[in-house]
PDB file of N, CA and C in Angstrom:
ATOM      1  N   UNK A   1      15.428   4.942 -37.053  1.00  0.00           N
ATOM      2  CA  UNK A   1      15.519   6.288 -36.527  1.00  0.00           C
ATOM      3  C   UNK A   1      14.547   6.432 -35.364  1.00  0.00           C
ATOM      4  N   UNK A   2      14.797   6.987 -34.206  1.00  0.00           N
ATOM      5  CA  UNK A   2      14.220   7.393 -32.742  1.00  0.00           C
ATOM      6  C   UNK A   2      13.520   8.576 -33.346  1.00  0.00           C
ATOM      7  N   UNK A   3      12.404   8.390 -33.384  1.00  0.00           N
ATOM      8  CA  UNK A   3      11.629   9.826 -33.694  1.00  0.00           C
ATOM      9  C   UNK A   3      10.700  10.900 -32.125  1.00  0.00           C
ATOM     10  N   UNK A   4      11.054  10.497 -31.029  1.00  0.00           N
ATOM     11  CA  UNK A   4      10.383  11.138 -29.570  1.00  0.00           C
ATOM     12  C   UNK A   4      11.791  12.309 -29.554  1.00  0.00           C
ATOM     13  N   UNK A   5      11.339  13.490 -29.715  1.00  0.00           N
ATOM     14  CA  UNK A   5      12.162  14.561 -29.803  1.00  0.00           C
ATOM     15  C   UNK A   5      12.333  15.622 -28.449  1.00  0.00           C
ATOM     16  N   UNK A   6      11.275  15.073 -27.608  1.00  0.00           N
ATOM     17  CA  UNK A   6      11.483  15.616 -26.703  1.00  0.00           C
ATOM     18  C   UNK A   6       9.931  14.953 -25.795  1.00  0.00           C
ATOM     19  N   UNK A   7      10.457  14.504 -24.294  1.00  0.00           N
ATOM     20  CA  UNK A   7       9.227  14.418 -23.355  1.00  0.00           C
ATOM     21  C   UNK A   7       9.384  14.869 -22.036  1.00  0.00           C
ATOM     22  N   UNK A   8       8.270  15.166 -21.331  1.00  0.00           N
ATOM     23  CA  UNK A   8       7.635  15.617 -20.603  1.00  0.00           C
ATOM     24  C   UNK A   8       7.178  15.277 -19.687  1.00  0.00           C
ATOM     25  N   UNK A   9       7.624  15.260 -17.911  1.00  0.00           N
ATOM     26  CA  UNK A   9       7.259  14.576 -17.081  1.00  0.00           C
ATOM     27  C   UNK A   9       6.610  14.980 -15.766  1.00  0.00           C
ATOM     28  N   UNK A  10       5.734  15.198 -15.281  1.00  0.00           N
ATOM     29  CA  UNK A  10       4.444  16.218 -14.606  1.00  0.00           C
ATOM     30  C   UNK A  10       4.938  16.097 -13.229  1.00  0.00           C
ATOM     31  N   UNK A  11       5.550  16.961 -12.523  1.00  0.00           N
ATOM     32  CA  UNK A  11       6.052  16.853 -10.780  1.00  0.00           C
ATOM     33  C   UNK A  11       5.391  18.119  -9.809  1.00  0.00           C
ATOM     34  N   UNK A  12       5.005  17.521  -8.944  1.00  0.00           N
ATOM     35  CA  UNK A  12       4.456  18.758  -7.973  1.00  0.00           C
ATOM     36  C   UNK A  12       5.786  18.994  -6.939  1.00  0.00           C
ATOM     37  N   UNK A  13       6.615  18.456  -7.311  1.00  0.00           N
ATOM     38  CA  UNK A  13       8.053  18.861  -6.924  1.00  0.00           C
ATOM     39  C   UNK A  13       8.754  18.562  -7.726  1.00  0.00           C
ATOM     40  N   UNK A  14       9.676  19.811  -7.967  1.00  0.00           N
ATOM     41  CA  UNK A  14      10.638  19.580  -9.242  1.00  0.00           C
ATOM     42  C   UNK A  14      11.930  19.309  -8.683  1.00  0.00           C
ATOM     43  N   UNK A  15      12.162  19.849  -7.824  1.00  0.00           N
ATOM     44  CA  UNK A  15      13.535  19.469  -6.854  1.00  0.00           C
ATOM     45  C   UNK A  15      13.497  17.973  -6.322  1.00  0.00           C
ATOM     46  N   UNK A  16      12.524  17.626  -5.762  1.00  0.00           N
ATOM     47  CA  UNK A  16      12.755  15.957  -5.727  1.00  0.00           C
ATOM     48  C   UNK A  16      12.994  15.264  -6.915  1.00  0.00           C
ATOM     49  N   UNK A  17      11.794  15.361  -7.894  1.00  0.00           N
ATOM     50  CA  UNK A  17      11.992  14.619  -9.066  1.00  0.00           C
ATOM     51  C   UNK A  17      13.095  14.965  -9.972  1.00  0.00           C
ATOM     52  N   UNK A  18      13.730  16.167  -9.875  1.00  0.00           N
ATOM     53  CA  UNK A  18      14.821  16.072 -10.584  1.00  0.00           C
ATOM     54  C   UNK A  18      16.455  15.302 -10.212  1.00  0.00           C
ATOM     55  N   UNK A  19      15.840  15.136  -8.778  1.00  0.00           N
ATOM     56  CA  UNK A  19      17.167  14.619  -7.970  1.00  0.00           C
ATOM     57  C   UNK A  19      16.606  12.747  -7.926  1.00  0.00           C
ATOM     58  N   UNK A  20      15.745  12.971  -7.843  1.00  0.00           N
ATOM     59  CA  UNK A  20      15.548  11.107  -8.307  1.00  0.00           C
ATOM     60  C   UNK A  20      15.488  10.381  -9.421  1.00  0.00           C
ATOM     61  N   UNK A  21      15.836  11.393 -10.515  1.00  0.00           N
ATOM     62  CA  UNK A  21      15.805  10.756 -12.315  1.00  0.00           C
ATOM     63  C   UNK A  21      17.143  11.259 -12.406  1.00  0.00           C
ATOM     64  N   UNK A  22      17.982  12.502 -11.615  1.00  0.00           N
ATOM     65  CA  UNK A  22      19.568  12.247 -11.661  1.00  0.00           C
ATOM     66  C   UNK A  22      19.842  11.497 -11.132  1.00  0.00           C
ATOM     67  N   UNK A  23      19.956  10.587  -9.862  1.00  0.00           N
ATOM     68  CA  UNK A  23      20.162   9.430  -8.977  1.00  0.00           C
ATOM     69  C   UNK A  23      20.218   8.373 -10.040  1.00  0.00           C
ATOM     70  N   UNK A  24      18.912   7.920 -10.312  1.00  0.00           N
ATOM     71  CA  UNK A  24      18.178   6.755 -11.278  1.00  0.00           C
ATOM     72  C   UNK A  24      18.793   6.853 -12.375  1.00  0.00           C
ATOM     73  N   UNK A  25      18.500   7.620 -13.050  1.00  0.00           N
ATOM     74  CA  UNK A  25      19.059   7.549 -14.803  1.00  0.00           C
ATOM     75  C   UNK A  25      20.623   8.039 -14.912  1.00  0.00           C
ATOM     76  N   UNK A  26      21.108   8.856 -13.847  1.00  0.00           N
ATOM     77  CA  UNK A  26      22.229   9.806 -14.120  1.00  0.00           C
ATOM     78  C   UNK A  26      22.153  10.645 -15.318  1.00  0.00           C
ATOM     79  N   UNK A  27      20.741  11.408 -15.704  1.00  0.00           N
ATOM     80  CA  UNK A  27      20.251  12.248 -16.459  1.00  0.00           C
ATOM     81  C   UNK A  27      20.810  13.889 -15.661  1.00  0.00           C
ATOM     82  N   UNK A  28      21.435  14.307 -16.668  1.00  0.00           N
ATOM     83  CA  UNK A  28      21.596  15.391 -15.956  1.00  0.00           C
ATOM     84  C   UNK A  28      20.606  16.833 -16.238  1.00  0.00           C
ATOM     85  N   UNK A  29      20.737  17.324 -14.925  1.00  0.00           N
ATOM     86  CA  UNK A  29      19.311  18.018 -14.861  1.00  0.00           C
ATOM     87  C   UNK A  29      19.865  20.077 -15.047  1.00  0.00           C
ATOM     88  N   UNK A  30      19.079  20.799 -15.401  1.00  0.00           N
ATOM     89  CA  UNK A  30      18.969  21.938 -15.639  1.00  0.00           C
ATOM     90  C   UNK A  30      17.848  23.133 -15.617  1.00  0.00           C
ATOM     91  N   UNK A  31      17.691  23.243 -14.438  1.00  0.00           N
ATOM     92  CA  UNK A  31      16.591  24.006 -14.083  1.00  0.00           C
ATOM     93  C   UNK A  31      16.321  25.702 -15.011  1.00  0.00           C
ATOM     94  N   UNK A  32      15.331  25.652 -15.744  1.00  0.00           N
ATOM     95  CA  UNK A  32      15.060  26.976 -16.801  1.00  0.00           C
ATOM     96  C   UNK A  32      14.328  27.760 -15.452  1.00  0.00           C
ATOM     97  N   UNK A  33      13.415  27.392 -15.214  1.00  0.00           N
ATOM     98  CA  UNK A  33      12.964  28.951 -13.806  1.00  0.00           C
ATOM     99  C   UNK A  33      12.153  28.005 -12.777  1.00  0.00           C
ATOM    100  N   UNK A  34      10.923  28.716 -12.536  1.00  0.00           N
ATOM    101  CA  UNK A  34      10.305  27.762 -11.075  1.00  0.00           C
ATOM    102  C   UNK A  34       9.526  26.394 -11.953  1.00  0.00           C
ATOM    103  N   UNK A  35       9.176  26.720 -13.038  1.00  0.00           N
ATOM    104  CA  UNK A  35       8.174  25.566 -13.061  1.00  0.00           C
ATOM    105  C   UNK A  35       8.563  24.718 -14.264  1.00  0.00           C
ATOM    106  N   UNK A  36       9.686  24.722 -14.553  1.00  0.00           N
ATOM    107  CA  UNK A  36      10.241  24.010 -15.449  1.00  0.00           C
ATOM    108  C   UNK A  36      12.038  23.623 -15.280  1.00  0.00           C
ATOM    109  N   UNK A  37      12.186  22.194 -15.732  1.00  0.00           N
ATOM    110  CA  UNK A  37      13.766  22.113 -15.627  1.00  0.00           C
ATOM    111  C   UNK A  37      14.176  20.917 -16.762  1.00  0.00           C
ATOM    112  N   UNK A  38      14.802  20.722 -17.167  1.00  0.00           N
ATOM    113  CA  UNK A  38      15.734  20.098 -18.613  1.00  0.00           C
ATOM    114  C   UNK A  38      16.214  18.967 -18.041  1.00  0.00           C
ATOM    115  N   UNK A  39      15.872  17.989 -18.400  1.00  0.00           N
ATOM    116  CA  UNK A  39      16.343  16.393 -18.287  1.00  0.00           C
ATOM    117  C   UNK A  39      17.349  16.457 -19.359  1.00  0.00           C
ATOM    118  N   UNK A  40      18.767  16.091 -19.531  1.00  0.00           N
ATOM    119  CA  UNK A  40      19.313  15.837 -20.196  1.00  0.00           C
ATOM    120  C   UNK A  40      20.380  14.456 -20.098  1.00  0.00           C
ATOM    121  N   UNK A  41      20.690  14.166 -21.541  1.00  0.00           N
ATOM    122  CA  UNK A  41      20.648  12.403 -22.175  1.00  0.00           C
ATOM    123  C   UNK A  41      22.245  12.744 -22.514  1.00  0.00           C
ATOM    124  N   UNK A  42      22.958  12.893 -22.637  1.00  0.00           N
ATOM    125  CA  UNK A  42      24.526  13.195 -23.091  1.00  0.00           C
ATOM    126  C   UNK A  42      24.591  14.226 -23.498  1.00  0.00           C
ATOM    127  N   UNK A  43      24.718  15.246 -24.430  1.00  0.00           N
ATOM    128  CA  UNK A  43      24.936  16.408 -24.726  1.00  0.00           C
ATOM    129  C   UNK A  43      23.507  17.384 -25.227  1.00  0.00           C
ATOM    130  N   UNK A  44      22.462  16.332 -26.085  1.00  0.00           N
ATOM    131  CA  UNK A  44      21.423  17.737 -26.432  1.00  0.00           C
ATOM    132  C   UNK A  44      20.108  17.316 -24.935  1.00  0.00           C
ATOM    133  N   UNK A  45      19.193  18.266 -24.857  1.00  0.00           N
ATOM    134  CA  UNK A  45      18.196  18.132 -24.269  1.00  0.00           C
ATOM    135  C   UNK A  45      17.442  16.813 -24.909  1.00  0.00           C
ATOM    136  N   UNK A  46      16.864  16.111 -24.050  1.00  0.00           N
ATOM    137  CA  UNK A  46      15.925  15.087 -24.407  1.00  0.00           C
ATOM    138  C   UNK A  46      14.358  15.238 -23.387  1.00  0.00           C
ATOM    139  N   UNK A  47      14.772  16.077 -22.004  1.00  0.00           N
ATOM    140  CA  UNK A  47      13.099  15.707 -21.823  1.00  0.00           C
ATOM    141  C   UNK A  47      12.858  17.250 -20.947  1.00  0.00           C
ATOM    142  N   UNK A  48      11.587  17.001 -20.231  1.00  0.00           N
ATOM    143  CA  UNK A  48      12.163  17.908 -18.966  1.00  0.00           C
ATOM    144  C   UNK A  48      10.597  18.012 -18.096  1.00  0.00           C
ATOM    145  N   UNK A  49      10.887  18.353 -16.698  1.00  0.00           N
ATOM    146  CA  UNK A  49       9.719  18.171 -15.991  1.00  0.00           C
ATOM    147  C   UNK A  49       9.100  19.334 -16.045  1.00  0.00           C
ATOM    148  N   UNK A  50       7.951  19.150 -15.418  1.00  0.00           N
ATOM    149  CA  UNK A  50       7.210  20.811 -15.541  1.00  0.00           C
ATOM    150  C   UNK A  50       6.733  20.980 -14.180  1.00  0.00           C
ATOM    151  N   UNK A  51       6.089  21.781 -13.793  1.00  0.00           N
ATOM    152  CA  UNK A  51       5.667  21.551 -12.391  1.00  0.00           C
ATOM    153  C   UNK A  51       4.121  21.673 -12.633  1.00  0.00           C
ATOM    154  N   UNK A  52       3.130  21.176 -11.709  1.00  0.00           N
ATOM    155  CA  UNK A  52       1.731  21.067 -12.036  1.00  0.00           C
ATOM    156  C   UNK A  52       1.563  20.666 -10.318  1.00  0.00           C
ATOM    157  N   UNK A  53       0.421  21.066 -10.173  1.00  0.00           N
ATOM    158  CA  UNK A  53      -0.603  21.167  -9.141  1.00  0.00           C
ATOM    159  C   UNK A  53      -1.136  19.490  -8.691  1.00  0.00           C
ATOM    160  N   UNK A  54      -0.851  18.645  -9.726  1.00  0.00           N
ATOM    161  CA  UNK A  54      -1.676  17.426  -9.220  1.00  0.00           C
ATOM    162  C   UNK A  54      -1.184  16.477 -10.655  1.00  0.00           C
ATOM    163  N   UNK A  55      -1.002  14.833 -10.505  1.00  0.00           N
ATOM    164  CA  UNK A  55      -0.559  14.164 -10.905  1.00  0.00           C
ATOM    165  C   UNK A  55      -1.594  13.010 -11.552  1.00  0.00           C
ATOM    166  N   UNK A  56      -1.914  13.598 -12.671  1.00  0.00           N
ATOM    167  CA  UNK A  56      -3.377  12.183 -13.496  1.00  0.00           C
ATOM    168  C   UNK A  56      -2.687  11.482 -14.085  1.00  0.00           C
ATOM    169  N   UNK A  57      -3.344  10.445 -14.283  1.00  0.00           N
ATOM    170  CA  UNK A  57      -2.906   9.174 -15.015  1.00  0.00           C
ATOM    171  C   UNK A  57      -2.991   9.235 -16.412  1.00  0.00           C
ATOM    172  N   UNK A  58      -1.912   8.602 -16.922  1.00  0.00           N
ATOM    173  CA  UNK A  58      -2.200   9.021 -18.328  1.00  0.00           C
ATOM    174  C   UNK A  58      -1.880   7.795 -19.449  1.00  0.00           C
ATOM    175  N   UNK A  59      -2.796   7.590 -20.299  1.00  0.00           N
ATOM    176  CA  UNK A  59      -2.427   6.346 -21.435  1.00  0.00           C
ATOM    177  C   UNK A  59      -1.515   6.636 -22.176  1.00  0.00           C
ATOM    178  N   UNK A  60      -0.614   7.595 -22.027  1.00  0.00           N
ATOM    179  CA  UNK A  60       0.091   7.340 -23.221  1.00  0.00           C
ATOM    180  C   UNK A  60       1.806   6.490 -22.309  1.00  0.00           C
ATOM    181  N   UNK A  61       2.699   5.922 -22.800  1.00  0.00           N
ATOM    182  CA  UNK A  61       3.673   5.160 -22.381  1.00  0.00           C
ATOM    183  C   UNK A  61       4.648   5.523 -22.791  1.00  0.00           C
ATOM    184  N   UNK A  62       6.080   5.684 -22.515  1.00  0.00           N
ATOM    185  CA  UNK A  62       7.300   6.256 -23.109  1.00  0.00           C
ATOM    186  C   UNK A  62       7.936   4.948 -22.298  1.00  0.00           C
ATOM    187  N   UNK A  63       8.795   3.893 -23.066  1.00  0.00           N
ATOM    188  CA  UNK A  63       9.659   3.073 -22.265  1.00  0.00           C
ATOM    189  C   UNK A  63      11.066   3.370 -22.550  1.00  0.00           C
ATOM    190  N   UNK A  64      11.838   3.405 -21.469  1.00  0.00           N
ATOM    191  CA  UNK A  64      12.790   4.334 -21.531  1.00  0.00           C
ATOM    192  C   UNK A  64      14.061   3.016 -21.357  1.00  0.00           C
ATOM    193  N   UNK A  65      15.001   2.899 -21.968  1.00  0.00           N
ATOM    194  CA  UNK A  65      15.989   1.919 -22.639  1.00  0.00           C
ATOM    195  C   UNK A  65      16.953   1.242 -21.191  1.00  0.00           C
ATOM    196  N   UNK A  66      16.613   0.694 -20.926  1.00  0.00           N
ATOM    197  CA  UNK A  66      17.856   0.205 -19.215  1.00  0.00           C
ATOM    198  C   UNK A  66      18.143  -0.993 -20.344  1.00  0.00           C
ATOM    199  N   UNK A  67      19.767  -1.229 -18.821  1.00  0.00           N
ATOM    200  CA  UNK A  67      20.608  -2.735 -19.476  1.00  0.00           C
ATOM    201  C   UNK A  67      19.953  -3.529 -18.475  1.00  0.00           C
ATOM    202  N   UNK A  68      19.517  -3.195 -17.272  1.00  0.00           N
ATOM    203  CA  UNK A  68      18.986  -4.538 -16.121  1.00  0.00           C
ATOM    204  C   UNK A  68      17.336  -3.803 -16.091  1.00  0.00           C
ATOM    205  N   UNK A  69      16.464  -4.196 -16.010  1.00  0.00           N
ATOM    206  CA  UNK A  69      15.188  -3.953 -15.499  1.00  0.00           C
ATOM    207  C   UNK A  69      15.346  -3.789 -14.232  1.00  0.00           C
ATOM    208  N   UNK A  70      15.662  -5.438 -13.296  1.00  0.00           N
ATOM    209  CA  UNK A  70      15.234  -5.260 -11.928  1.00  0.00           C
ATOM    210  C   UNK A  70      16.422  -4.551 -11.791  1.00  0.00           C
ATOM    211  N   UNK A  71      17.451  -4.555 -11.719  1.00  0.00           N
ATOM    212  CA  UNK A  71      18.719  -3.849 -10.719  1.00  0.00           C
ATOM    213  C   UNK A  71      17.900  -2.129 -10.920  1.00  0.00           C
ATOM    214  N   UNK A  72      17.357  -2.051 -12.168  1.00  0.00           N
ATOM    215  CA  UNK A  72      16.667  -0.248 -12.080  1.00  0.00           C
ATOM    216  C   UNK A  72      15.901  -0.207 -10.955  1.00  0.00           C
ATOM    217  N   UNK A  73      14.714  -1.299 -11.226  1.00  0.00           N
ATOM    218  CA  UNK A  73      13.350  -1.374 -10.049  1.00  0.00           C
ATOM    219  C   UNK A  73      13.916  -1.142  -8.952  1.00  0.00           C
ATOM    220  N   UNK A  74      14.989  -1.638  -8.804  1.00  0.00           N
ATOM    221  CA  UNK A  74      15.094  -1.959  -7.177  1.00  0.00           C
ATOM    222  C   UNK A  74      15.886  -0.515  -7.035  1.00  0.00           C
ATOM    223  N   UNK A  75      16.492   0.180  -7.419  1.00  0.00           N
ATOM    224  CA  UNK A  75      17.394   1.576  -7.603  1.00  0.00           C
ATOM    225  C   UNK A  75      16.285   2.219  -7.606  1.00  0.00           C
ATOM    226  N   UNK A  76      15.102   2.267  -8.194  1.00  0.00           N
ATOM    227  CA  UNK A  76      13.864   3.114  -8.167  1.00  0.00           C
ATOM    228  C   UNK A  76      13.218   3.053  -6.804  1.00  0.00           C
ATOM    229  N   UNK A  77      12.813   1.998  -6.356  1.00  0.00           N
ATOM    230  CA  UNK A  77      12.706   1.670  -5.289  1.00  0.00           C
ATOM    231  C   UNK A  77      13.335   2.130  -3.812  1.00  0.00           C
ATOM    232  N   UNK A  78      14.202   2.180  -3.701  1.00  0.00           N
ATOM    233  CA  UNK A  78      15.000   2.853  -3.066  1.00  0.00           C
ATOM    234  C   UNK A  78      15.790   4.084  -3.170  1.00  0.00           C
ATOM    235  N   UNK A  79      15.359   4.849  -3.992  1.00  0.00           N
ATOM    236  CA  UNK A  79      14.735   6.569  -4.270  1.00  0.00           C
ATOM    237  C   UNK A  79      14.063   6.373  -3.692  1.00  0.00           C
ATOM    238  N   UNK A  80      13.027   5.572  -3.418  1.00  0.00           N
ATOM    239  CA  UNK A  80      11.424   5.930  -3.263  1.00  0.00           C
ATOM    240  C   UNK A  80      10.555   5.931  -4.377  1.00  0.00           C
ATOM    241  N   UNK A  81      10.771   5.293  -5.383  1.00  0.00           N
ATOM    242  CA  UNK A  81       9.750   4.643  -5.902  1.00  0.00           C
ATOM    243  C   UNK A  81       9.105   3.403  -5.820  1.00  0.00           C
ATOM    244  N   UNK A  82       8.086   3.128  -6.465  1.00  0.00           N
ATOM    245  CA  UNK A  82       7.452   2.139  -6.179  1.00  0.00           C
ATOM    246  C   UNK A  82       6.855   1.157  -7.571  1.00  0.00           C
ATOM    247  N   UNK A  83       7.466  -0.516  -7.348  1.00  0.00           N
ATOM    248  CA  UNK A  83       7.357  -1.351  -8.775  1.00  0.00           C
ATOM    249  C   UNK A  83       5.976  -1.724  -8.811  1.00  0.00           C
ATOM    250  N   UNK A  84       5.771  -1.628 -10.588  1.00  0.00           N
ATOM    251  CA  UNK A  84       3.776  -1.466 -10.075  1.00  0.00           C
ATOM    252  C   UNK A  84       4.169  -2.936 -11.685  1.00  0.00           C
ATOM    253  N   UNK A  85       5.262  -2.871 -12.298  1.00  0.00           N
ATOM    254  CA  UNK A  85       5.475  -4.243 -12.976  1.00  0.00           C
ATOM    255  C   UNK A  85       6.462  -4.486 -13.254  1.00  0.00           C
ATOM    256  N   UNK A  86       6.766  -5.562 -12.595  1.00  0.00           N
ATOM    257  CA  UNK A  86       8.267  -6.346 -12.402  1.00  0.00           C
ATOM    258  C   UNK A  86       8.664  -6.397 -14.124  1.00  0.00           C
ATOM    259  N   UNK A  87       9.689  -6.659 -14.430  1.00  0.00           N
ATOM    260  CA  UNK A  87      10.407  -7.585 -15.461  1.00  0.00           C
ATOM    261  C   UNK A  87       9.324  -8.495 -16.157  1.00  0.00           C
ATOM    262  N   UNK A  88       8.981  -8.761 -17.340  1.00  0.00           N
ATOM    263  CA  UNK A  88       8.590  -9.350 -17.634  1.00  0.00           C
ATOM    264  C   UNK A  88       8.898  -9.925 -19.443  1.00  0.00           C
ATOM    265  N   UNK A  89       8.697 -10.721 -20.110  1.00  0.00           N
ATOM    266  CA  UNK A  89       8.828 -10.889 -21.134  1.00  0.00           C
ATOM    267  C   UNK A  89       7.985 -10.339 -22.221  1.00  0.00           C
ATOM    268  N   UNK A  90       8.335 -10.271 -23.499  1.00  0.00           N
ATOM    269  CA  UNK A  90       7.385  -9.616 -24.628  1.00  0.00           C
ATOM    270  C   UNK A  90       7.768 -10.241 -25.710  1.00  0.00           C
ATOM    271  N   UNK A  91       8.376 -11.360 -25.280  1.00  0.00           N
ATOM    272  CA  UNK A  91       8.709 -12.183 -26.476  1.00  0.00           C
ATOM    273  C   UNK A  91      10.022 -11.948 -27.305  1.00  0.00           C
ATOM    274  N   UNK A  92       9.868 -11.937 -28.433  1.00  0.00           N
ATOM    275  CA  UNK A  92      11.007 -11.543 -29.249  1.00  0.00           C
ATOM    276  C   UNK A  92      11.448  -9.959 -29.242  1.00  0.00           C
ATOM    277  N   UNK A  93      10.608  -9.481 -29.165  1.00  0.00           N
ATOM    278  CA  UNK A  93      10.576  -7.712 -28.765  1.00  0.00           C
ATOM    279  C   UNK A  93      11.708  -7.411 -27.276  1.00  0.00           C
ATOM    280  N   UNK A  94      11.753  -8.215 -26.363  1.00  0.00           N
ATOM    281  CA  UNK A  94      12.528  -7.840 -25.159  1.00  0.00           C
ATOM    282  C   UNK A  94      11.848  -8.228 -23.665  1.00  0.00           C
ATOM    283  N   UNK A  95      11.796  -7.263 -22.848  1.00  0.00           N
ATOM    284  CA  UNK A  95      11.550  -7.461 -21.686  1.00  0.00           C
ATOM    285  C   UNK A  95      10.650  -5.831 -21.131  1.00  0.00           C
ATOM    286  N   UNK A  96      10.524  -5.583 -20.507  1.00  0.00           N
ATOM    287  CA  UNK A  96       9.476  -4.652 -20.190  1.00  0.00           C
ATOM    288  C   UNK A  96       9.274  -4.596 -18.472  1.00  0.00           C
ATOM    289  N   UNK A  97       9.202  -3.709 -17.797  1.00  0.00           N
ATOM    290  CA  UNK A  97       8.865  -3.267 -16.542  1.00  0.00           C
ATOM    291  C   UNK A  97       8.563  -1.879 -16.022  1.00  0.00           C
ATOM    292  N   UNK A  98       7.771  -1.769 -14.623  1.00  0.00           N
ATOM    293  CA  UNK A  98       7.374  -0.212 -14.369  1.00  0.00           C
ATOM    294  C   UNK A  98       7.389   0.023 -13.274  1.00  0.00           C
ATOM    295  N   UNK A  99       7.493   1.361 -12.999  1.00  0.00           N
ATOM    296  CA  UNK A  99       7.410   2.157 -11.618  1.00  0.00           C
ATOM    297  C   UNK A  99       6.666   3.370 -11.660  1.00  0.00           C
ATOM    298  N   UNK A 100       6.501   4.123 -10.264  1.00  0.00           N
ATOM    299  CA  UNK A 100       6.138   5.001 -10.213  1.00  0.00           C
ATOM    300  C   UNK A 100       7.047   6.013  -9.568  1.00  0.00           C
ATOM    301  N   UNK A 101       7.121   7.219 -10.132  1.00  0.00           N
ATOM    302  CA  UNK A 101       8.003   7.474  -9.011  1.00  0.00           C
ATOM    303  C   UNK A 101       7.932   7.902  -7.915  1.00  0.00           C
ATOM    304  N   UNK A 102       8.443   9.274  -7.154  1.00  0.00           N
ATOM    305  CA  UNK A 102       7.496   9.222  -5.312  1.00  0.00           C
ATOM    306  C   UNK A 102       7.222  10.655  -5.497  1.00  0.00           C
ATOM    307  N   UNK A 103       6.616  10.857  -6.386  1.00  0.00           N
ATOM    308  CA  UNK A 103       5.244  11.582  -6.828  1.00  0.00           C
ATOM    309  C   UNK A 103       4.226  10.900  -7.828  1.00  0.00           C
ATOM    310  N   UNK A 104       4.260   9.635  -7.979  1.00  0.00           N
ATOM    311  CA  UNK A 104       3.531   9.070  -8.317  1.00  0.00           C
ATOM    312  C   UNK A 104       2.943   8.423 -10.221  1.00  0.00           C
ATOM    313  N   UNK A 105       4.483   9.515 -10.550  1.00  0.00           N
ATOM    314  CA  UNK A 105       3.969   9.455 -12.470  1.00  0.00           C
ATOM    315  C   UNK A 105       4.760   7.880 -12.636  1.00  0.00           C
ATOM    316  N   UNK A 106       4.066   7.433 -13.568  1.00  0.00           N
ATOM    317  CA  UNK A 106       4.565   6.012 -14.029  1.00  0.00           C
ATOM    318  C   UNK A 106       5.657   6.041 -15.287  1.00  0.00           C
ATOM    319  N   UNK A 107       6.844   5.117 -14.783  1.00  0.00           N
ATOM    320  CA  UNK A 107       7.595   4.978 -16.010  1.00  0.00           C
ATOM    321  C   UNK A 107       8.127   3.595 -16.292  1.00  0.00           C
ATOM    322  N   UNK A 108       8.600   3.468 -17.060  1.00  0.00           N
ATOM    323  CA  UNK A 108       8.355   2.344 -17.807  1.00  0.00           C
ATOM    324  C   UNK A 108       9.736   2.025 -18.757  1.00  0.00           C
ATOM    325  N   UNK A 109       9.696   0.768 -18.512  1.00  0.00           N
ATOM    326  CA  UNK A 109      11.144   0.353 -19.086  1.00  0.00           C
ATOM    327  C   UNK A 109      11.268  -0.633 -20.204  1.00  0.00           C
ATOM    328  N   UNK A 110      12.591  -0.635 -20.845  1.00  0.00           N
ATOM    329  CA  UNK A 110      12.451  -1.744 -21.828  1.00  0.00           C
ATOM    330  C   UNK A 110      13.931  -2.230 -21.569  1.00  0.00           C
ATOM    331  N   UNK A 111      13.677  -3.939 -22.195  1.00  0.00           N
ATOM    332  CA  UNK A 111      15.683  -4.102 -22.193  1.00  0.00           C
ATOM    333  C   UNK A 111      15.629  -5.214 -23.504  1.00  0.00           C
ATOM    334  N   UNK A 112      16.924  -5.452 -23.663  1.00  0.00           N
ATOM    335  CA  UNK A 112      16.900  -6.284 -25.052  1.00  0.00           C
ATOM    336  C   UNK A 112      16.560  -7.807 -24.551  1.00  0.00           C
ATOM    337  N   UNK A 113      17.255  -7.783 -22.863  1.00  0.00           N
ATOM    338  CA  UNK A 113      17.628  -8.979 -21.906  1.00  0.00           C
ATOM    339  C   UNK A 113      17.182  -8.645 -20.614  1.00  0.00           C
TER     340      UNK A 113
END
């Protein structure tokens, strides 16, 4: 069972970042008023951005499920994000990679392959 019921992603523009995680993910997006808007995963809500003044770094990690790593990176990339870790292995667990996006929050991927 997936127990992350809902997350949260910090943009000092919500109109870009919502148009570069619809691009990227084909998450479809739903704006509630100025400083908040609804990432959505197929039919229920799954995340949504907020708007904030400034962009900190943060330890906690959400890796979010792709079938290609690089074909994402490079799709991120050309949004305008930027790969801060390629593809890499984790052993029996899968594969793993990251970006930032072009406001700068880091996300993070997983694949089976």
């Amino acid at each position: 069972m997936r127990t992350i019921a809902h997350f949260e992603i910090p943009s000092t523009d919500l109109k870009r970042s919502a148009a570069f995680y619809e691009a990227l993910f084909g998450w479809r997006i739903e704006p509630l008023d100025d400083n908040y808007t609804m990432l959505l995963m197929g039919e229920d809500e799954s995340g949504g951005l907020y708007r904030t003044e400034t962009i900190k770094p943060s330890m906690l990690a959400l890796y979010f499920t792709v079938e290609d790593i690089p074909a994402t990176l490079e799709k991120a990339v050309a949004l305008g994000g930027v790969v801060i870790d390629p593809k890499r292995s984790i052993g029996e667990h899968g594969y793993i990679g990251a970006f930032r996006d072009p406001l700068g929050v880091r996300i993070d991927l997983w694949s089976k392959s």
